[in-house]
N, C-alpha and C. Protein backbone atom coordinates (compact mmCIF):
# COMPACT_ATOMS: atom_id res chain seq x y z
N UNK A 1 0.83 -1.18 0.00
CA UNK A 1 0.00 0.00 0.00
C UNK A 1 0.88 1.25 0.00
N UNK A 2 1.99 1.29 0.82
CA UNK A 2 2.61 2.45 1.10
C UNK A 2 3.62 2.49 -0.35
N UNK A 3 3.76 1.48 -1.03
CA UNK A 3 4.60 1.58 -2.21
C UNK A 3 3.38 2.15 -3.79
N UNK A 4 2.22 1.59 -3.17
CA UNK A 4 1.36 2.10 -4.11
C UNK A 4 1.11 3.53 -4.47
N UNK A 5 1.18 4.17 -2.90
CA UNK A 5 1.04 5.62 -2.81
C UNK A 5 1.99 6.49 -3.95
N UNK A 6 3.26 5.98 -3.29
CA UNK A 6 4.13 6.58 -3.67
C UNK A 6 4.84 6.70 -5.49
N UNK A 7 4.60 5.40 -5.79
CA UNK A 7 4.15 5.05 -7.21
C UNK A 7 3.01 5.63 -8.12
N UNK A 8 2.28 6.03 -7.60
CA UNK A 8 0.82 6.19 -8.13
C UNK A 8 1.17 8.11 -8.11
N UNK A 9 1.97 8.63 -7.18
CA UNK A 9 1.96 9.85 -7.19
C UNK A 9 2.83 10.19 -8.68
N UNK A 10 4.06 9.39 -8.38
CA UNK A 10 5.59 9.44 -9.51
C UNK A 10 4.72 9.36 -10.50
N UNK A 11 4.22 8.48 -11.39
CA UNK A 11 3.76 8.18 -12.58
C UNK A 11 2.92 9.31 -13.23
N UNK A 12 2.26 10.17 -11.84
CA UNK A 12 0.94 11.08 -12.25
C UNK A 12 2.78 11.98 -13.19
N UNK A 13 3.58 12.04 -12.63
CA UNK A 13 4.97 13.32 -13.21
C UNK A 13 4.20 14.81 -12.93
N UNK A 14 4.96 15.16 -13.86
CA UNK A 14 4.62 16.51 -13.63
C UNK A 14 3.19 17.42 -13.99
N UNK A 15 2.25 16.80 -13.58
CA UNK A 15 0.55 17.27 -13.78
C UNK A 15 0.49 18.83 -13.90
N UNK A 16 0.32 18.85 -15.42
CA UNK A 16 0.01 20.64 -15.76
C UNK A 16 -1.26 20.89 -15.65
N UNK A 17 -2.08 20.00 -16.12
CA UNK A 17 -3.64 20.01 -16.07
C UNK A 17 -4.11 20.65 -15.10
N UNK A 18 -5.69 21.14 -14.98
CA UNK A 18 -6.07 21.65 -14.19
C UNK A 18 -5.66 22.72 -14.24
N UNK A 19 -6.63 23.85 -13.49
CA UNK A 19 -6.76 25.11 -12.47
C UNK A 19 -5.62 25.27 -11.63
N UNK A 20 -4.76 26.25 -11.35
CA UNK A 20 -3.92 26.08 -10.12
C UNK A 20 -4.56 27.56 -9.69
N UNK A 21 -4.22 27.49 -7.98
CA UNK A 21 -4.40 28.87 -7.32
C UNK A 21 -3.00 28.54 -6.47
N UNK A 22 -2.66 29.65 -6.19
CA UNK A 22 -1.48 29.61 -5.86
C UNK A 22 -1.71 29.26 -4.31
N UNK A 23 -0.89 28.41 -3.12
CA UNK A 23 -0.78 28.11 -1.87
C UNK A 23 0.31 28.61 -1.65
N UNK A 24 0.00 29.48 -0.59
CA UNK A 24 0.79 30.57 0.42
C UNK A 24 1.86 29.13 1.23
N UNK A 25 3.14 28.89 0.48
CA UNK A 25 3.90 27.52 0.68
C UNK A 25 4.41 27.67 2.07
N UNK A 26 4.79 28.68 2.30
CA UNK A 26 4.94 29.13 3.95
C UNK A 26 4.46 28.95 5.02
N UNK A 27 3.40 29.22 5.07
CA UNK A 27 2.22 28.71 6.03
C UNK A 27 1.57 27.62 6.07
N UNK A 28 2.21 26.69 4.85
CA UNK A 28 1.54 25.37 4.91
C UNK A 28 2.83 23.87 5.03
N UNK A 29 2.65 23.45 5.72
CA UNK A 29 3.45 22.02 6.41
C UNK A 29 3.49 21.14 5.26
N UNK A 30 4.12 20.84 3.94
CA UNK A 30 4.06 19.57 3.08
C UNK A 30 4.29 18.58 3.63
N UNK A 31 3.16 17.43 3.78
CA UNK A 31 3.17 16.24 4.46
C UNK A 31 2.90 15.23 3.54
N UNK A 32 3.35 14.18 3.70
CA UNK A 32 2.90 12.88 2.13
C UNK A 32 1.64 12.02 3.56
N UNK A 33 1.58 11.00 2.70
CA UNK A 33 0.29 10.13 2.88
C UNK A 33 0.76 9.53 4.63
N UNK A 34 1.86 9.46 4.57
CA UNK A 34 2.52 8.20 5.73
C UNK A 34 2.76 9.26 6.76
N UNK A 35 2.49 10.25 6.91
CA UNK A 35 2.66 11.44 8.03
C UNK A 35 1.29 11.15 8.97
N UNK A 36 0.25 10.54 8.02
CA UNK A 36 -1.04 10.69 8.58
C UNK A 36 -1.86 9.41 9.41
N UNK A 37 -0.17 8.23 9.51
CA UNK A 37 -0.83 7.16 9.79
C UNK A 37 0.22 6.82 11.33
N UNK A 38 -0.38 6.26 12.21
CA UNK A 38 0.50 6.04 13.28
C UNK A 38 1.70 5.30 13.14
N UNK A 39 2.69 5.58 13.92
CA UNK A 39 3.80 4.59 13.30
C UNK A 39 4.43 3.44 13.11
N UNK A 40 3.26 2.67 14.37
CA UNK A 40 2.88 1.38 14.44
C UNK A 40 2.19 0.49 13.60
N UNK A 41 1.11 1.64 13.00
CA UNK A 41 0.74 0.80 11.62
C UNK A 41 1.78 1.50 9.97
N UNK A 42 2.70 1.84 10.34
CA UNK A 42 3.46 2.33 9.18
C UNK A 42 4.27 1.26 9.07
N UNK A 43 4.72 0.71 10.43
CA UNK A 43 5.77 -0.55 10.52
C UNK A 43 4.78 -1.68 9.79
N UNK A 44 3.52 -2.06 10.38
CA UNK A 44 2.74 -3.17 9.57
C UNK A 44 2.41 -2.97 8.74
N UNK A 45 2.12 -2.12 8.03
CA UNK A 45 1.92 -2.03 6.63
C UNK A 45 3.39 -2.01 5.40
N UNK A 46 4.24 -2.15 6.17
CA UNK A 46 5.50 -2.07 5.67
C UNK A 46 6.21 -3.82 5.56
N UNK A 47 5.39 -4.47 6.44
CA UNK A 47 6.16 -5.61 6.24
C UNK A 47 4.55 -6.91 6.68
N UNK A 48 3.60 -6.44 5.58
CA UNK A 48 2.91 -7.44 5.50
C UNK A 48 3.34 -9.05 5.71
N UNK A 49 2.32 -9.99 6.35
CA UNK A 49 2.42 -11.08 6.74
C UNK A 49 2.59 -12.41 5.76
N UNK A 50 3.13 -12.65 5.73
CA UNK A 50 3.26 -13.75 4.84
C UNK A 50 2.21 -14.37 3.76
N UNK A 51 1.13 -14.31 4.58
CA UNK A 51 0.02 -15.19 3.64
C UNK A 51 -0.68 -13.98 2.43
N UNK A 52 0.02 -12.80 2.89
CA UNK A 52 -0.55 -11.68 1.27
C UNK A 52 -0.19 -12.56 0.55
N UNK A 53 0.86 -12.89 0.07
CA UNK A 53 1.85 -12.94 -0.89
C UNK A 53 1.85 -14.14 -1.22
N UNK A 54 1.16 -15.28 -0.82
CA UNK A 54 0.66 -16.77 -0.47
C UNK A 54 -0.83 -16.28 -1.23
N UNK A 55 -1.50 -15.54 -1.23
CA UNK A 55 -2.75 -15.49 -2.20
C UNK A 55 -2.72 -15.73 -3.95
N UNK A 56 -3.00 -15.85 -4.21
CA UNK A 56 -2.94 -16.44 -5.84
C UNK A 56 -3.89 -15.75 -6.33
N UNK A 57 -3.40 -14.62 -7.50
CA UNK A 57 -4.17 -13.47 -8.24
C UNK A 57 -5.83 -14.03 -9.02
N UNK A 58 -7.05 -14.11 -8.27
CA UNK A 58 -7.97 -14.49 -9.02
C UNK A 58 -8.14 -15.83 -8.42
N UNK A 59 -7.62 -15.90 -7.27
CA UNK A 59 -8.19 -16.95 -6.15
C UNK A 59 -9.88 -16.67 -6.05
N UNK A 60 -10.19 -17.92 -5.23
CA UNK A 60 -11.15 -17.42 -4.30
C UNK A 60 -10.87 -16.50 -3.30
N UNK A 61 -9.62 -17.11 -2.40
CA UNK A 61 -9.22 -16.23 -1.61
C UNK A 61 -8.87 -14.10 -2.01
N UNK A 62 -8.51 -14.49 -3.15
CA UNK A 62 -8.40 -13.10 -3.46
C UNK A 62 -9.50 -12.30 -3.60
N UNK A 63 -10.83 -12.84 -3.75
CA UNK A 63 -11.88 -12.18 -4.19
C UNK A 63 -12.65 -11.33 -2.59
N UNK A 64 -13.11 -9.91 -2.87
CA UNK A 64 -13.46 -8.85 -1.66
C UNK A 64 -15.02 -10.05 -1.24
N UNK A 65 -15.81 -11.02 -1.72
CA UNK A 65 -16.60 -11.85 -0.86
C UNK A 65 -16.29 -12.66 -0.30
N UNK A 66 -15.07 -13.29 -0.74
CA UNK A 66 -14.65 -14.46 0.20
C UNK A 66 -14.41 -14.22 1.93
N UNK A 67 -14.52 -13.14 2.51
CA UNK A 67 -14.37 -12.68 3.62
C UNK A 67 -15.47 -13.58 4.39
N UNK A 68 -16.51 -14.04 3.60
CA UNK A 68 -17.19 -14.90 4.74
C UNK A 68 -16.52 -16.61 5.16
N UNK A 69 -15.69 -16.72 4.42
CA UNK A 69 -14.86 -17.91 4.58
C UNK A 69 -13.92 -17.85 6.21
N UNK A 70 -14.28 -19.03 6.75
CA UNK A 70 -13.53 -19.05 8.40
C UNK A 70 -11.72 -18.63 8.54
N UNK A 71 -11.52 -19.03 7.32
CA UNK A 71 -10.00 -18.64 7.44
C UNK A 71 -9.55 -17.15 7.28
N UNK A 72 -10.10 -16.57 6.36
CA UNK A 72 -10.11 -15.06 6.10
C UNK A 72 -10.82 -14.58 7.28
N UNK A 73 -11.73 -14.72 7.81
CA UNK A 73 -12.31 -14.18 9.28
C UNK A 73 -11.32 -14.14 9.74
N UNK A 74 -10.85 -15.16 10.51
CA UNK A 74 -9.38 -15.25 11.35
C UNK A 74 -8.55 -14.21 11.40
N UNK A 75 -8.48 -13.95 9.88
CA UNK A 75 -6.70 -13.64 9.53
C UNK A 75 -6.98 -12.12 9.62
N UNK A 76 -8.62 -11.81 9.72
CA UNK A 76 -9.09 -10.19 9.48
C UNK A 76 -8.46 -9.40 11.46
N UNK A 77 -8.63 -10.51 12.25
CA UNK A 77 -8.14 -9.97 13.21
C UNK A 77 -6.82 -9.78 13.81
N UNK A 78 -6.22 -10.02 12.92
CA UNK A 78 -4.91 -9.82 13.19
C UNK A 78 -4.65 -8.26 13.00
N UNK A 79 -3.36 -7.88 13.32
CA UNK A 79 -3.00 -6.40 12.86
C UNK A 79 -3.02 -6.01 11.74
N UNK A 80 -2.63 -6.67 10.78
CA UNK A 80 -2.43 -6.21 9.42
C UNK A 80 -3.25 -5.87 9.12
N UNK A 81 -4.74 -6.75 8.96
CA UNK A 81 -6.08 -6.52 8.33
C UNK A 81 -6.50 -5.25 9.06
N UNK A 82 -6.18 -5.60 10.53
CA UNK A 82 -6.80 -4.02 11.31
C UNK A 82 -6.05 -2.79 11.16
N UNK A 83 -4.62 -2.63 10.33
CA UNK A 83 -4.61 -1.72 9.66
C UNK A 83 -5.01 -1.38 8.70
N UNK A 84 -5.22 -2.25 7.75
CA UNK A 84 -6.03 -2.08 6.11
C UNK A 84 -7.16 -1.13 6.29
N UNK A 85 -8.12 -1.28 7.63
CA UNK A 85 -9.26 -0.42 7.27
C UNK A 85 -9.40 0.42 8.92
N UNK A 86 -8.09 1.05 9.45
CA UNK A 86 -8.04 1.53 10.79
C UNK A 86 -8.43 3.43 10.57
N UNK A 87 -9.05 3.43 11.67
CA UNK A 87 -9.62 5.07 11.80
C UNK A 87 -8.57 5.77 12.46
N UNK A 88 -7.20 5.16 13.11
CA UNK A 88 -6.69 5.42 14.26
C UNK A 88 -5.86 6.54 13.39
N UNK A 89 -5.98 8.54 13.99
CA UNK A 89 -5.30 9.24 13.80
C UNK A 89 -3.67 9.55 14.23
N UNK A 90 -2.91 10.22 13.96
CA UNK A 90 -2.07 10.94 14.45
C UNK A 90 -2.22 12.37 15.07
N UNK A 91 -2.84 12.56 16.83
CA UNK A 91 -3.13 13.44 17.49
C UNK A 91 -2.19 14.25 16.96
N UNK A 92 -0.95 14.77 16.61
CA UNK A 92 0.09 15.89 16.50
C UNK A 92 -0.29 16.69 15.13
N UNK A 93 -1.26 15.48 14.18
CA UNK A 93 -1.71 16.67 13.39
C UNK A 93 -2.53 17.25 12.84
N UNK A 94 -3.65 16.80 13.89
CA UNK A 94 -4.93 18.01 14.30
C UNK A 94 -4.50 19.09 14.48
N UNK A 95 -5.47 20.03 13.71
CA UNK A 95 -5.04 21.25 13.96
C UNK A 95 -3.99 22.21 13.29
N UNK A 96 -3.47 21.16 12.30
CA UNK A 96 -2.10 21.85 11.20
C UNK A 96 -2.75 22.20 10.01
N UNK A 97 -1.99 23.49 9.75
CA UNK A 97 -2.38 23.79 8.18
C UNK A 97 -1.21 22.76 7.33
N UNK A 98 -1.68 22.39 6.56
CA UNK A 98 -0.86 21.14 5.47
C UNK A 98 -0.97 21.78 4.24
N UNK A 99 0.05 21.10 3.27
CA UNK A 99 -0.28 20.34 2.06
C UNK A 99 0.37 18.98 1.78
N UNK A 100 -0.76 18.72 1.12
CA UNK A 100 -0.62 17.09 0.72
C UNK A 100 -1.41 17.28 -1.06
N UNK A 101 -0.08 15.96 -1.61
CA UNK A 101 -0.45 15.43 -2.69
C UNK A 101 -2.03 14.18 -2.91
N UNK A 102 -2.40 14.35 -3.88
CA UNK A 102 -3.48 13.31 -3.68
C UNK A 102 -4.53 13.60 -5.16
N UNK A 103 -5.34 12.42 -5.64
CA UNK A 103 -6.12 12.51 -6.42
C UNK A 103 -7.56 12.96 -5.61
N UNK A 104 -8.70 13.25 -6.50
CA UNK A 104 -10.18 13.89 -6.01
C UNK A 104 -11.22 12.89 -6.72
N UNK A 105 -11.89 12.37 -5.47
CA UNK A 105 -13.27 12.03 -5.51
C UNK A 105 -14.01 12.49 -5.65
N UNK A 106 -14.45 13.04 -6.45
CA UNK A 106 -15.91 13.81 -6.08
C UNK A 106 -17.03 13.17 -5.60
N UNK A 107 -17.81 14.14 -4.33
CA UNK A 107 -19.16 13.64 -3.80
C UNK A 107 -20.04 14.67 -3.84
N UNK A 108 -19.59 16.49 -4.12
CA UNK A 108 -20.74 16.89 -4.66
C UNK A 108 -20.64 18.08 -5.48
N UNK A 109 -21.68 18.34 -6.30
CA UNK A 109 -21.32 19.54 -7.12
C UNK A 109 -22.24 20.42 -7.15
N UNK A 110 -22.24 21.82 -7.96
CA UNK A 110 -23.04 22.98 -7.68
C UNK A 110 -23.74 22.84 -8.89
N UNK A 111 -24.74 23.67 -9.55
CA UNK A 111 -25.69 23.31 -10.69
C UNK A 111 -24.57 23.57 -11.68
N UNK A 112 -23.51 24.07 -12.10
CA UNK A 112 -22.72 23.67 -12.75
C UNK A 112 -21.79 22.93 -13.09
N UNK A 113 -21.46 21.47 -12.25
CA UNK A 113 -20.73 20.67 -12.06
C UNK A 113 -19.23 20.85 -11.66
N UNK A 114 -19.46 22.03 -10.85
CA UNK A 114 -18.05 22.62 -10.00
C UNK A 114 -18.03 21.68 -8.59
N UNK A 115 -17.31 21.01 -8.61
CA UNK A 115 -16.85 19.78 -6.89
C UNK A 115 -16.76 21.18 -6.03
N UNK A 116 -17.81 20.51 -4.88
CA UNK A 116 -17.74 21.56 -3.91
C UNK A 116 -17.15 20.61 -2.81
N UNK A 117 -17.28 19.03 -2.85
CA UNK A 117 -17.13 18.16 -1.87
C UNK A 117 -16.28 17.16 -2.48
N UNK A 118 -15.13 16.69 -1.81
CA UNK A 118 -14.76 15.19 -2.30
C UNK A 118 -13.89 14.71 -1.11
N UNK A 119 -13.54 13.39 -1.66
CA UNK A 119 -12.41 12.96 -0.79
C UNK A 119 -11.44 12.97 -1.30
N UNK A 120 -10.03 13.31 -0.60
CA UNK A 120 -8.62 13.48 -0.80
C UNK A 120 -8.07 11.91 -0.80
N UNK A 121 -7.79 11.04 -1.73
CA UNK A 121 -7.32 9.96 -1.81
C UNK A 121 -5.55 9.80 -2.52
N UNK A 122 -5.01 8.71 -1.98
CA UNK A 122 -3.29 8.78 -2.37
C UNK A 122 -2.90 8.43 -3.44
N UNK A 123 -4.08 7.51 -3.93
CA UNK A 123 -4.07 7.11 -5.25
C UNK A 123 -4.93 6.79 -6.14
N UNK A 124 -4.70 7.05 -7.32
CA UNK A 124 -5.73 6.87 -8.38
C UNK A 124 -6.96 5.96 -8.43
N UNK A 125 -7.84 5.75 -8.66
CA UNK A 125 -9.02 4.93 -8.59
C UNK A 125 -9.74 4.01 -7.83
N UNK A 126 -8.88 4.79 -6.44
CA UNK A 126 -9.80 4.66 -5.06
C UNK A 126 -10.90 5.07 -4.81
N UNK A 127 -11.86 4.15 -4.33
CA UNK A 127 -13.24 4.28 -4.08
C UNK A 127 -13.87 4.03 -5.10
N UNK A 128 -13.51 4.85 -6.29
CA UNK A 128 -14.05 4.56 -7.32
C UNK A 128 -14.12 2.91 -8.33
N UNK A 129 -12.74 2.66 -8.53
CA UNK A 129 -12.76 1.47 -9.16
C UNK A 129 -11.77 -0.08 -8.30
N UNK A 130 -11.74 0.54 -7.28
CA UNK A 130 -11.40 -0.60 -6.31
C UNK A 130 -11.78 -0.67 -4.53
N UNK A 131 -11.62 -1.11 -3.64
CA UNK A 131 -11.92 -1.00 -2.66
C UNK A 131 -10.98 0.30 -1.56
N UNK A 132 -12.09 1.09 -1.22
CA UNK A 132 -11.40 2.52 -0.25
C UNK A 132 -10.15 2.53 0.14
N UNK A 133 -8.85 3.23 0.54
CA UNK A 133 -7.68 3.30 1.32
C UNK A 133 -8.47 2.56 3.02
N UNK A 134 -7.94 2.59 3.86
CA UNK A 134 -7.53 2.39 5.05
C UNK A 134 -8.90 4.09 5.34
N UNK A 135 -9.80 4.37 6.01
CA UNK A 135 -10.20 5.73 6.85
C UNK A 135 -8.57 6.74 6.92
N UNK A 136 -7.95 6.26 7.52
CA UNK A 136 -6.14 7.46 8.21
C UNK A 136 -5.85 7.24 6.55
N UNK A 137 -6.53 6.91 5.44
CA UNK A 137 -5.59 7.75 4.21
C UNK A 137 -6.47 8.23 3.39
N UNK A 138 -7.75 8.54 3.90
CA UNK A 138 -9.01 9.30 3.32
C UNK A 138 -8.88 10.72 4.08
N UNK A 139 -8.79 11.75 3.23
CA UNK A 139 -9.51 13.43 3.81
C UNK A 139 -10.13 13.34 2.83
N UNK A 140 -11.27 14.09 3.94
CA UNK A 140 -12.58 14.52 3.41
C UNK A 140 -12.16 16.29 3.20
N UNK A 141 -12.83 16.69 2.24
CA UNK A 141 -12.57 18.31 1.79
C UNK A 141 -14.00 18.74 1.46
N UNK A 142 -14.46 20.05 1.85
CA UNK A 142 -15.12 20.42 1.35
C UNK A 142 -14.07 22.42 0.94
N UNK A 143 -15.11 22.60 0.03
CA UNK A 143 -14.37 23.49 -0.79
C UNK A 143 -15.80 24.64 -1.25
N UNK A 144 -16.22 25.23 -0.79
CA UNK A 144 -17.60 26.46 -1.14
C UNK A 144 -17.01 27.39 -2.56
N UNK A 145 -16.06 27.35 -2.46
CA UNK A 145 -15.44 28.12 -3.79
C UNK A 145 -15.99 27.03 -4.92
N UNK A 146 -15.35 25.76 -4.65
CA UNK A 146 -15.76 24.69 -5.74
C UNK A 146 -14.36 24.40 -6.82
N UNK A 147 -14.12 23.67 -7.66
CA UNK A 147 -13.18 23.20 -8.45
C UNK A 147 -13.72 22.36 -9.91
N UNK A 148 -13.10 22.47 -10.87
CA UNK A 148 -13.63 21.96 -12.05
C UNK A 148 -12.38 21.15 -12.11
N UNK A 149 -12.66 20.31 -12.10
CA UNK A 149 -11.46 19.11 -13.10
C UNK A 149 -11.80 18.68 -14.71
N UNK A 150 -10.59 18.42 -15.23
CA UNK A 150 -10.53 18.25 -16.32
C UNK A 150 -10.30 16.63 -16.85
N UNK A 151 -9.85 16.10 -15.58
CA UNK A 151 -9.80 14.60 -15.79
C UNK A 151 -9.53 14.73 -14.10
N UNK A 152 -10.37 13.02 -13.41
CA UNK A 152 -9.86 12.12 -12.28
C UNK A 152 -8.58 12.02 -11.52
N UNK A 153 -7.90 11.81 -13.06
CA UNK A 153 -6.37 11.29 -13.23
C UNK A 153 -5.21 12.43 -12.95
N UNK A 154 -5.77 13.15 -12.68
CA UNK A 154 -4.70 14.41 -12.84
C UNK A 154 -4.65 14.49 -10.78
N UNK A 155 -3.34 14.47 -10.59
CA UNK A 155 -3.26 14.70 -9.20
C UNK A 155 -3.10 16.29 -8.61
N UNK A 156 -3.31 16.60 -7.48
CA UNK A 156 -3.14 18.09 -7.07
C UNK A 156 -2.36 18.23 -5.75
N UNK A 157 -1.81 19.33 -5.35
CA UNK A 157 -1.68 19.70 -4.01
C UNK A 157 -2.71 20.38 -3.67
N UNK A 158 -3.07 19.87 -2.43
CA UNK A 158 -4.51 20.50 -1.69
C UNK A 158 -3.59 21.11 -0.31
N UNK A 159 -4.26 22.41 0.29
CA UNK A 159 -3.77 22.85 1.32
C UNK A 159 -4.88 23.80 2.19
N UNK A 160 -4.32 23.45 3.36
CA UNK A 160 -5.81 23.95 4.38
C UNK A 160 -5.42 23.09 5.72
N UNK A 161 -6.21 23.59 6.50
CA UNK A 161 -6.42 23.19 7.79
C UNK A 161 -6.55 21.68 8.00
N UNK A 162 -5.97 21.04 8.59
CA UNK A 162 -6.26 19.34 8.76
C UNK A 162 -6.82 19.01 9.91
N UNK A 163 -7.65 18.18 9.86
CA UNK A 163 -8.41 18.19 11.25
C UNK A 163 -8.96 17.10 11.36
N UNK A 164 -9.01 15.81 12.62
CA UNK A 164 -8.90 14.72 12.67
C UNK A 164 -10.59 14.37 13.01
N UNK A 165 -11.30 14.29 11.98
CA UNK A 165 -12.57 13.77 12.04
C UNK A 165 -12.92 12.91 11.53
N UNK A 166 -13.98 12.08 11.63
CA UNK A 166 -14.43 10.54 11.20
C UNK A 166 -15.77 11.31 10.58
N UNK A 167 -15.34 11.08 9.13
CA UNK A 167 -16.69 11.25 8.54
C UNK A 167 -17.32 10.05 7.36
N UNK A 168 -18.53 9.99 7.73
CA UNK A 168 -18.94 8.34 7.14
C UNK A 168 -19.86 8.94 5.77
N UNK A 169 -19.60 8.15 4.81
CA UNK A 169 -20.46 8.66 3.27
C UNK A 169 -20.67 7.08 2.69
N UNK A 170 -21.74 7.15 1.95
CA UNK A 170 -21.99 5.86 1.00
C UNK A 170 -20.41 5.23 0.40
N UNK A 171 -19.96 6.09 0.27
CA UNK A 171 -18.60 5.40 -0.67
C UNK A 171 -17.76 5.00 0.33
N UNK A 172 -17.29 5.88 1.12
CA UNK A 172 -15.84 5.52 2.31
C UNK A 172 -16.20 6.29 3.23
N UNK A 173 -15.01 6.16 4.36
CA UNK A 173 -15.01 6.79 5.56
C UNK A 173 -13.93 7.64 5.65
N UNK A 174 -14.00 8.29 6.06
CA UNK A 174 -12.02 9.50 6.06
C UNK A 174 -12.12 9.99 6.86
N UNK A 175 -11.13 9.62 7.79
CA UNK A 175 -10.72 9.87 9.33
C UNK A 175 -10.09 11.26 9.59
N UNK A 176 -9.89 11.91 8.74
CA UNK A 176 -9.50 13.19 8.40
C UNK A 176 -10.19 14.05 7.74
N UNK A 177 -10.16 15.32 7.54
CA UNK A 177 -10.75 16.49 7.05
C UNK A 177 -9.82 17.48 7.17
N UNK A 178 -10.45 18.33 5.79
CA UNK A 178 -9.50 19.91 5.63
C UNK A 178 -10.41 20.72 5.31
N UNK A 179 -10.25 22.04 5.94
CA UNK A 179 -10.54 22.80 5.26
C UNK A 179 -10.14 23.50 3.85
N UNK A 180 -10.16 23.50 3.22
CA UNK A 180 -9.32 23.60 2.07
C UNK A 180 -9.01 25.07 1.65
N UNK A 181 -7.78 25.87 1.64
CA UNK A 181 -7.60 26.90 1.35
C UNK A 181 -7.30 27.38 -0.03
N UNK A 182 -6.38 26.48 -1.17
CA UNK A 182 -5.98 26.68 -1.73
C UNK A 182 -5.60 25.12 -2.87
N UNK A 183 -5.47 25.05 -4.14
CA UNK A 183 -5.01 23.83 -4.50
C UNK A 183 -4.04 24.55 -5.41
N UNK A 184 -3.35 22.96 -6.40
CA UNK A 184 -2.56 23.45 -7.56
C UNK A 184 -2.54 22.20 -8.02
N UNK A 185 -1.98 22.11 -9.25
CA UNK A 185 -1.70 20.81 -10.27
C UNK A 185 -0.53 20.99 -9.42
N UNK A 186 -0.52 19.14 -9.38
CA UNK A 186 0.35 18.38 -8.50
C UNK A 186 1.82 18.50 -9.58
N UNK A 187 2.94 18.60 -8.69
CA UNK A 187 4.47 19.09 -9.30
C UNK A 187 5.35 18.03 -8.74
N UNK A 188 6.29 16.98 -8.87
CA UNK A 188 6.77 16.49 -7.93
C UNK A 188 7.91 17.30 -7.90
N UNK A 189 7.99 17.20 -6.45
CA UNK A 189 8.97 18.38 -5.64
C UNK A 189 10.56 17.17 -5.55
């Protein structure tokens, strides 16, 4: 997961696309995805358990229903699994103005199809075409100004207030929230 992030950002390169408004870079903390997760689950998610990698692509086992099977129950209570889908914040960064890289979900728009609402996700075709990040790698944003995208695929820096809330929607959960001050087409720095 944590190699996905980081992969998924590289590949977006240098994203011209999109609207930029400029972020006051001073006043805002650049943080990546792994700032936002405790460091206990940074270690388990870093050195998954053996039996990932023991799954066979297009198993049963691989498939998101097989979870009602007794062995996958089991294995869901272990740590690993309870990091895969953990709410658990990092108290130190409530309360920070940030920026962070990330693609946009959209969840709502104005009568002109300007995103007033989405979620801040690490990588590409989360929520949308595979199963949610972990809650600690979902921010939720809302934005009253609003944003037009030009494609999904195009990543941004988002910057604003970060603030450690659990907010629940039909699609995912994101254990985080921003206020959002400012964005830009994503640059790798």
């Amino acid at each position: 997961m944590l190699v996905l992030v980081t992969q998924a950002l590289a590949q977006s390169g240098d994203a011209e696309k999109g609207e930029s408004q400029e972020a006051p870079s001073g006043q805002h903390m650049t943080i990546q995805w792994t700032d936002l997760l405790p460091q206990d689950e940074i270690e388990i998610l870093s050195n998954p358990p053996s039996y990932i990698s023991d799954i066979e692509d297009g198993s049963a086992e691989d498939q998101i229903g097989s979870l009602s099977n007794n062995s996958i129950v089991l294995e869901m209570e272990d740590r690993y699994q309870q990091a895969l889908v953990s709410t658990r914040v990092r108290p130190e960064m409530d309360g920070r103005a940030v920026r962070i890289p990330g693609f946009i979900v959209p969840l709502e728009f104005d009568g002109e199809q300007i995103i007033t609402e989405f979620f801040l996700v690490p990588y590409f075709g989360a929520c949308l075409h595979m199963p949610p990040p972990a809650p600690n790698q979902i921010i939720h944003v809302k934005y009253d100004k609003g944003l037009e995208l030009e494609a999904l695929y195009y990543p941004f820096w988002i910057s604003g207030m970060l603030t450690a809330s659990l907010i629940e929607n039909d699609m995912a959960t994101a254990a985080y929230a921003i206020e959002m001050d400012s964005y830009e087409a994503y640059r790798q720095e």
